[in-house]
Protein backbone atom coordinates (compact mmCIF):
# COMPACT_ATOMS: atom_id res chain seq x y z
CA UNK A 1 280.93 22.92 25.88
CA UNK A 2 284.44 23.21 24.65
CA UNK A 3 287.06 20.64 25.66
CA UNK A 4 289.04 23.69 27.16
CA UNK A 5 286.20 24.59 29.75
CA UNK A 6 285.89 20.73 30.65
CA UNK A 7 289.77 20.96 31.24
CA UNK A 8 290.02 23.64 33.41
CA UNK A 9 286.90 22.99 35.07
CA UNK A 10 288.28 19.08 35.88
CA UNK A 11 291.70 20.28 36.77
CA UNK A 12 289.63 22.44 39.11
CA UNK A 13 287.91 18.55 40.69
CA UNK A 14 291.13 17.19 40.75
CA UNK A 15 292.62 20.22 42.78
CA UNK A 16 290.55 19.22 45.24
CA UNK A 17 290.68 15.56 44.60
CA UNK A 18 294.22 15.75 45.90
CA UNK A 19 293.73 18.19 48.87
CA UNK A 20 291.54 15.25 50.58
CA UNK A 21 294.30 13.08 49.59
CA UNK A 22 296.54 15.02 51.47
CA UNK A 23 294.34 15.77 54.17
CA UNK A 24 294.45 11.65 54.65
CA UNK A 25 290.73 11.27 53.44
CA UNK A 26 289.77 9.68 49.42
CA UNK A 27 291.11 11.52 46.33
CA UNK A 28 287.85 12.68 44.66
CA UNK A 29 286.74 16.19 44.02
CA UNK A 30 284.20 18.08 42.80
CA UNK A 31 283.27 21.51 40.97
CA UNK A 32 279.61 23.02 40.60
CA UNK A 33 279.75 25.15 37.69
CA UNK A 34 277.19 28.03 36.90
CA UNK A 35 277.42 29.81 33.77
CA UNK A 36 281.36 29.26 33.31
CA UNK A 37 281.86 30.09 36.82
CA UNK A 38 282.76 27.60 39.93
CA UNK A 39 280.29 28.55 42.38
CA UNK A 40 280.60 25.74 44.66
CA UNK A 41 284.02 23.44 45.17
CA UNK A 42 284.25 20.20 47.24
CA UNK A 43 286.05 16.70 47.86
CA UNK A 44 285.44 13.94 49.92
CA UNK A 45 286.08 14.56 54.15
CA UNK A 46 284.40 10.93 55.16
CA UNK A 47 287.60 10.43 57.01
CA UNK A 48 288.65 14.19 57.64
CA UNK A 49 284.95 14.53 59.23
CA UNK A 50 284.30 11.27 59.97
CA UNK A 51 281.06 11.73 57.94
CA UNK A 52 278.82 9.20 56.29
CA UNK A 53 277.65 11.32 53.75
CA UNK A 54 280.53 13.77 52.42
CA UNK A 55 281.29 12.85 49.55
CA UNK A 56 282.69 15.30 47.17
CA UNK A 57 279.55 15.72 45.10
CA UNK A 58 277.64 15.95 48.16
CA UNK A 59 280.77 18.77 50.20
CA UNK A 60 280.62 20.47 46.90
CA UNK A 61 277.08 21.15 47.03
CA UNK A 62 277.08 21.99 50.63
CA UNK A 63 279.87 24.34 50.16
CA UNK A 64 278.24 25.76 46.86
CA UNK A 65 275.07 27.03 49.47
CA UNK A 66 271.46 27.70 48.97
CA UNK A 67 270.92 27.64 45.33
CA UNK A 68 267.58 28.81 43.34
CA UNK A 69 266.46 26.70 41.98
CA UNK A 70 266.72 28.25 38.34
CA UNK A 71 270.52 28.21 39.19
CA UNK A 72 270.32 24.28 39.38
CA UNK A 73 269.01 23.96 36.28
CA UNK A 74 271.60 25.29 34.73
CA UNK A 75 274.97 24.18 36.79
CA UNK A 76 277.06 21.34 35.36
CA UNK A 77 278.40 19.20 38.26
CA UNK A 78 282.23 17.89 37.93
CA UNK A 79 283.36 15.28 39.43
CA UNK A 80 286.96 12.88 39.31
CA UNK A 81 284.99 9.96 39.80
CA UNK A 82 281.58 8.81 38.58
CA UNK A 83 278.75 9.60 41.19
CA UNK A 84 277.37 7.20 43.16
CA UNK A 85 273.55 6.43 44.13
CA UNK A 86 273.30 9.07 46.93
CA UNK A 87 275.36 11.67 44.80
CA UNK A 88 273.30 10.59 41.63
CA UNK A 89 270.24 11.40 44.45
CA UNK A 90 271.11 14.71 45.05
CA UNK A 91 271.65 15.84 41.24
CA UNK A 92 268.21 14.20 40.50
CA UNK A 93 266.32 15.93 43.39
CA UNK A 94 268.27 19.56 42.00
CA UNK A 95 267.63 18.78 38.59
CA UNK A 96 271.11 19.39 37.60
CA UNK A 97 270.81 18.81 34.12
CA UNK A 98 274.90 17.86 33.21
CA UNK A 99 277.49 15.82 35.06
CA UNK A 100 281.00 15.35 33.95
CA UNK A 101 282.95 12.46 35.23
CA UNK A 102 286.81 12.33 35.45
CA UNK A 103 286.43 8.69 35.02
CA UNK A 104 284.57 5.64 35.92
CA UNK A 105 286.78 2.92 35.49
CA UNK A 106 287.53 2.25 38.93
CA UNK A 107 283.86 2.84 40.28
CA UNK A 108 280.93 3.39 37.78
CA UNK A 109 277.92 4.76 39.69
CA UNK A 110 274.11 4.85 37.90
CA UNK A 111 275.17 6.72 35.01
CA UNK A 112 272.74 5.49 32.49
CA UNK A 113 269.97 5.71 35.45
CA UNK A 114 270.64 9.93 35.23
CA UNK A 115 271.11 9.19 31.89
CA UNK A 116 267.47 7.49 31.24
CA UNK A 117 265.90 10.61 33.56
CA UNK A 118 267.35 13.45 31.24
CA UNK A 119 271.15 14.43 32.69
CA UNK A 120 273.33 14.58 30.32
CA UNK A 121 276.55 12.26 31.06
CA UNK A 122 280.18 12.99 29.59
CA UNK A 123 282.97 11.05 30.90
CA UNK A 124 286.59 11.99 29.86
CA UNK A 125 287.99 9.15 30.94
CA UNK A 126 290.84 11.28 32.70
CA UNK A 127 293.93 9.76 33.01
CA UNK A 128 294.78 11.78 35.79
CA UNK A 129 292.02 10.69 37.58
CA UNK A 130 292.44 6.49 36.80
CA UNK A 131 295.34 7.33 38.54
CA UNK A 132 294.70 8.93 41.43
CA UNK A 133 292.16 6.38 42.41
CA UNK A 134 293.83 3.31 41.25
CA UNK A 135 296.58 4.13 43.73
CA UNK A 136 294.50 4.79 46.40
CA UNK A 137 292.60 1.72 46.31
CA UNK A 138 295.57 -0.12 46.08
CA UNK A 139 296.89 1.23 48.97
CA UNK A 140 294.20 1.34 50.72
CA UNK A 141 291.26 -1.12 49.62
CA UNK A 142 289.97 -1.37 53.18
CA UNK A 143 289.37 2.60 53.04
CA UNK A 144 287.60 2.04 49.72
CA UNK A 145 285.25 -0.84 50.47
CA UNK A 146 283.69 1.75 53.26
CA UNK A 147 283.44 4.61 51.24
CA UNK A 148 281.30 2.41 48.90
CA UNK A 149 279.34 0.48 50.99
CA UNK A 150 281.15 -3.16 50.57
């Protein structure tokens, strides 16, 4: 895919990234894409919902609907920040076959684990996204440890 469509498709994550951020909840979004199109857009509402298991991947899916799944198979997920193990779950149980990651220098979730079972891995290593969660964990660490199980 060209570096374009990864652009506009990340811009798309980080959109939403920064509407949780605003809403008060964790700066990371997500975008389901389906043949060049975002059919599903999400970010993480643990704290707006005061869910345990909304993270973006996982809002993004939910908001995306009921998929075929043929349409799975050939979605690309996007997210700011490298999925973790539940999120890494629920692209292994749809057999999405392509995640892009904003970046995973802040949090780096089982990558090579998708990687070893046939998804397809590309992190961008978006500055944009460094940022955004670098910040947040810095200003609020205590938020953070939750949302990753420490």
């Amino acid at each position: 895919m060209p570096m374009e469509e990864h652009t506009t498709f990340m811009n798309a994550a980080i959109e939403e990234a920064v509407k949780g951020l605003e809403e008060g909840g964790i700066p990371i979004g997500s975008v389901l894409v389906i043949d060049d199109n975002i059919v599903g857009r999400g970010h993480n509402k643990r704290v707006q919902e005061g869910s345990v298991v909304l993270h973006a991947e996982m809002d993004c899916l939910e908001n995306a609907g009921r998929l075929k799944a043929k349409d799975y198979r050939r979605a690309v997920l996007y997210s700011t920040l490298s999925p973790c193990d539940m999120c890494s779950g629920a692209v292994l149980l749809y057999k999405i076959p392509k995640v892009v990651v904003g970046e995973n220098r802040t949090f780096k979730g089982p990558e090579s684990y998708l990687m070893s079972r046939g998804v397809m891995v590309d992190v961008l290593d978006d500055s944009r996204c460094v940022e955004l969660m670098t910040n947040f964990i810095k200003e609020k660490p205590e938020l953070w440890d939750e949302d990753i199980g420490e």
